[in-house]
N, C-alpha and C. Protein backbone atom coordinates (compact mmCIF):
# COMPACT_ATOMS: atom_id res chain seq x y z
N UNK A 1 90.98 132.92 93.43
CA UNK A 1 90.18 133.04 94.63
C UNK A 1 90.54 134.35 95.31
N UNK A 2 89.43 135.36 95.87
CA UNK A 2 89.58 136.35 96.46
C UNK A 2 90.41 136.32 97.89
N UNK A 3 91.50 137.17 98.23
CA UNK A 3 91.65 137.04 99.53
C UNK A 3 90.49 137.32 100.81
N UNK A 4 90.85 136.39 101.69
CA UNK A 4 89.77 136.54 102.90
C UNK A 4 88.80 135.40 102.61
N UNK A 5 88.79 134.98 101.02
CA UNK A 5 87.31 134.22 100.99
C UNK A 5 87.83 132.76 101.58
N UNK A 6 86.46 131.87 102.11
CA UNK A 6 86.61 131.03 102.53
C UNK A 6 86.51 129.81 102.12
N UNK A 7 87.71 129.31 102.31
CA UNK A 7 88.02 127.59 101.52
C UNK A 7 87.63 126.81 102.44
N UNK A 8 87.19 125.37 101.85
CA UNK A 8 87.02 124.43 102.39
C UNK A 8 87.82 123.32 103.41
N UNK A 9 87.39 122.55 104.29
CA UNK A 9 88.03 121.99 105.21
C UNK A 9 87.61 120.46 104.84
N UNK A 10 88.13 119.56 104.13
CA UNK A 10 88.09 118.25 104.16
C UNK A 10 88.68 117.19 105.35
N UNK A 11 87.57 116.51 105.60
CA UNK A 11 88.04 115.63 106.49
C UNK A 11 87.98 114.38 105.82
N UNK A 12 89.15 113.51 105.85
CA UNK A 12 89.83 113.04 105.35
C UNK A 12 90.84 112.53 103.90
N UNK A 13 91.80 111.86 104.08
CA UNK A 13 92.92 111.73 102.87
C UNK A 13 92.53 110.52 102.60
N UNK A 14 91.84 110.15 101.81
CA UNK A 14 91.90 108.62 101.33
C UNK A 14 91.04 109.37 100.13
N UNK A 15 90.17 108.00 99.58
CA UNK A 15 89.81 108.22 98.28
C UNK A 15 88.73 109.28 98.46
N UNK A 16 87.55 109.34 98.40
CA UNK A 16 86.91 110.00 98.96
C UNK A 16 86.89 111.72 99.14
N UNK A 17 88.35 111.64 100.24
CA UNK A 17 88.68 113.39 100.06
C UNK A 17 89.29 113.65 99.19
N UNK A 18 90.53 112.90 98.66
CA UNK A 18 91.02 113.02 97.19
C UNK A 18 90.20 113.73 96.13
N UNK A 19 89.08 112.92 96.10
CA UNK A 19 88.11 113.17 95.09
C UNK A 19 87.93 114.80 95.35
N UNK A 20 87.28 114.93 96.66
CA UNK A 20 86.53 116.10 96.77
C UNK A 20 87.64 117.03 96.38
N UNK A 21 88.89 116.88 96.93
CA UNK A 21 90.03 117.71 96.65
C UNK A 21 89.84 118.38 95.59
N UNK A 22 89.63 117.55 94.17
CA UNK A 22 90.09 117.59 92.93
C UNK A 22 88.24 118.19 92.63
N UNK A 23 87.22 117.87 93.42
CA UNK A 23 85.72 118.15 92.79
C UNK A 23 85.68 119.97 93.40
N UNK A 24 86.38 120.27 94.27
CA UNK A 24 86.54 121.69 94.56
C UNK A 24 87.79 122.65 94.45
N UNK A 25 88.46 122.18 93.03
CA UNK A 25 89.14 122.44 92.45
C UNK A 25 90.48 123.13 93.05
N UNK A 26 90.79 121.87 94.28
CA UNK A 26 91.70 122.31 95.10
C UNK A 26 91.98 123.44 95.70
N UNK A 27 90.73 124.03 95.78
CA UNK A 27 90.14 125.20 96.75
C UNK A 27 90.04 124.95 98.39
N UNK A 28 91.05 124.27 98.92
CA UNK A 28 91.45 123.96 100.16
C UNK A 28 92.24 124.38 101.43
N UNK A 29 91.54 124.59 102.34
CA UNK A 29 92.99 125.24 103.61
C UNK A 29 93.61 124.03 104.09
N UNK A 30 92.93 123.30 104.46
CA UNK A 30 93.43 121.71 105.07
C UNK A 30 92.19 120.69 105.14
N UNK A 31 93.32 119.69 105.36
CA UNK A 31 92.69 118.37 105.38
C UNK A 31 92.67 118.00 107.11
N UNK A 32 92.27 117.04 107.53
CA UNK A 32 91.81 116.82 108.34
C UNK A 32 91.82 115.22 108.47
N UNK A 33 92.94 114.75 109.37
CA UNK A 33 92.68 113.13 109.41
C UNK A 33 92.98 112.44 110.63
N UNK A 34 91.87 111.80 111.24
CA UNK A 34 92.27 111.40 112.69
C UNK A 34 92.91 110.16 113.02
N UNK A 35 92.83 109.35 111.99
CA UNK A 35 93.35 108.14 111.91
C UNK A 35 94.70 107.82 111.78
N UNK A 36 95.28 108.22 110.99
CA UNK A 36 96.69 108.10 110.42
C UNK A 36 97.77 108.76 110.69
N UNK A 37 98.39 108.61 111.83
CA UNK A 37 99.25 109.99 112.07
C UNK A 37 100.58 110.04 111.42
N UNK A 38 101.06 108.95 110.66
CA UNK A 38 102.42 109.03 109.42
C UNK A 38 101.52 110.17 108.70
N UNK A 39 100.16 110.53 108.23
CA UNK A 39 100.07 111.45 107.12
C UNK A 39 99.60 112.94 108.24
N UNK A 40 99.35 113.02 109.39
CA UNK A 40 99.25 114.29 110.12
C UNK A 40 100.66 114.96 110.07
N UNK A 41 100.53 116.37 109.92
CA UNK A 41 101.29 117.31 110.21
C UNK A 41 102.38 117.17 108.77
N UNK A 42 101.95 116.78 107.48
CA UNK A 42 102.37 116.71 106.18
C UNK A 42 101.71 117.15 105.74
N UNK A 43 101.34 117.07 103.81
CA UNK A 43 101.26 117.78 103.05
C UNK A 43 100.18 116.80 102.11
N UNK A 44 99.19 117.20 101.41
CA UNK A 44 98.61 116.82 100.26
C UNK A 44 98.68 117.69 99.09
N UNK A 45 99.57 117.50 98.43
CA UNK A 45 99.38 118.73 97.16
C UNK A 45 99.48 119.87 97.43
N UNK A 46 100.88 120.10 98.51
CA UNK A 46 100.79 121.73 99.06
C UNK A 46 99.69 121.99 100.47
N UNK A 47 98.57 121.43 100.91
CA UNK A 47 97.55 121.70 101.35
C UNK A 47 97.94 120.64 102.51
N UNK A 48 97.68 121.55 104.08
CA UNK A 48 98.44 120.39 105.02
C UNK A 48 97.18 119.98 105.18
N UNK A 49 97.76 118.40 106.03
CA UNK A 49 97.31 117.67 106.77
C UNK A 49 96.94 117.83 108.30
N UNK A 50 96.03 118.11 108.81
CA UNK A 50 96.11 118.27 110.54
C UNK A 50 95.62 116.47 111.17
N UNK A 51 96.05 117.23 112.33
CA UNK A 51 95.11 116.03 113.34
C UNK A 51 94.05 116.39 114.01
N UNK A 52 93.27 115.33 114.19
CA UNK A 52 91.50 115.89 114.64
C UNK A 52 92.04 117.08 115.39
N UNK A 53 92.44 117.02 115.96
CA UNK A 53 92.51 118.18 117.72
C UNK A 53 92.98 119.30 117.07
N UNK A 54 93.98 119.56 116.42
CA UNK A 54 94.54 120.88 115.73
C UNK A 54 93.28 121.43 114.71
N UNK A 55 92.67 120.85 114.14
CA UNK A 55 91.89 120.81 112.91
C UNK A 55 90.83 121.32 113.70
N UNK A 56 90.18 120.70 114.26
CA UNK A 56 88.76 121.23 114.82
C UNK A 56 89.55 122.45 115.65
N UNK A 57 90.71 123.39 116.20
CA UNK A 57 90.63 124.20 116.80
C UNK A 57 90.53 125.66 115.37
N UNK A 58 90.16 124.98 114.28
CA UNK A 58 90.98 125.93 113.30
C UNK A 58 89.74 125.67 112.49
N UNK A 59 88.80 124.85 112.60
CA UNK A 59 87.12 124.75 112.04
C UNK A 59 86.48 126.30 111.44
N UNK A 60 86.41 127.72 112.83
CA UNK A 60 85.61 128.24 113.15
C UNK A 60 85.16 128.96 111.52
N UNK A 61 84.28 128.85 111.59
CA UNK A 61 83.59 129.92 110.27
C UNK A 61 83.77 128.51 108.63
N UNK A 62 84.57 127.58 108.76
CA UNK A 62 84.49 127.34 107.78
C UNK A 62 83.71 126.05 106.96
N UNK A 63 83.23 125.99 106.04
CA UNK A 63 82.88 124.59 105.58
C UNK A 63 83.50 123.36 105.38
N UNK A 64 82.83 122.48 105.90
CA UNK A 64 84.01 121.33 106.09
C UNK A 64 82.79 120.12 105.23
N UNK A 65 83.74 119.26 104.16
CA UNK A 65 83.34 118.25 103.55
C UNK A 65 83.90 116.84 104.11
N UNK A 66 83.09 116.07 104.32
CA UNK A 66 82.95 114.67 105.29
C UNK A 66 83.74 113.73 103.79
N UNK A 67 84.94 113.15 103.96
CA UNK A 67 85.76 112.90 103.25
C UNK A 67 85.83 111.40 103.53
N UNK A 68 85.34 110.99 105.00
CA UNK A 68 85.14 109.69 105.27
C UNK A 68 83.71 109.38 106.52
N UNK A 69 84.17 107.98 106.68
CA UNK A 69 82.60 107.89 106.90
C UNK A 69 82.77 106.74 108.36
N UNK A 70 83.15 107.41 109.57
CA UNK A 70 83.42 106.59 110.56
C UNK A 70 82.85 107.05 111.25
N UNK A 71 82.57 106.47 112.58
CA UNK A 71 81.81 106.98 114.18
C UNK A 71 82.16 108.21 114.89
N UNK A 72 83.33 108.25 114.46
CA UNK A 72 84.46 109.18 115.36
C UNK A 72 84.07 110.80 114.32
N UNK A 73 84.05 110.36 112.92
CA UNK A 73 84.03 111.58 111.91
C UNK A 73 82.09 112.18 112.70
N UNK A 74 81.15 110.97 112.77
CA UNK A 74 80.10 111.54 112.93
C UNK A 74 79.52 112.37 114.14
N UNK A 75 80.92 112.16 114.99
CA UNK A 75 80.62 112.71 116.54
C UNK A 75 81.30 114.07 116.32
């Protein structure tokens, strides 16, 4: 991957973002999970974990894949 170019932002660690993890060939800056805070501010495969609030301040410019499927993810 070129420097500067822009990786993806998955929101959430369960099955779902896993997948996508592995379907965008771990072409990732972070994950993104509002639920679970034992897995915020850790690691998936090298690739951290944020919490909603840190994560959305760190969004700007990039593409983000919907990793789960709750009220809170759709707001």
């Amino acid at each position: 991957m070129k420097s500067g170019e822009n990786r993806w932002v998955i929101f959430g660690t369960g099955y779902a973002g896993k997948s996508a993890f592995l379907i965008l060939d771990k072409k990732v800056d972070f994950f993104i999970n509002s639920k679970n805070k034992e897995k915020q501010n850790s690691f998936m495969d090298g690739i951290p974990i944020l919490s909603l609030e840190d994560g959305k301040a760190q969004l700007r410019g990039k593409s983000v894949i919907l990793g789960a499927a709750t009220h809170e993810v759709e707001e």
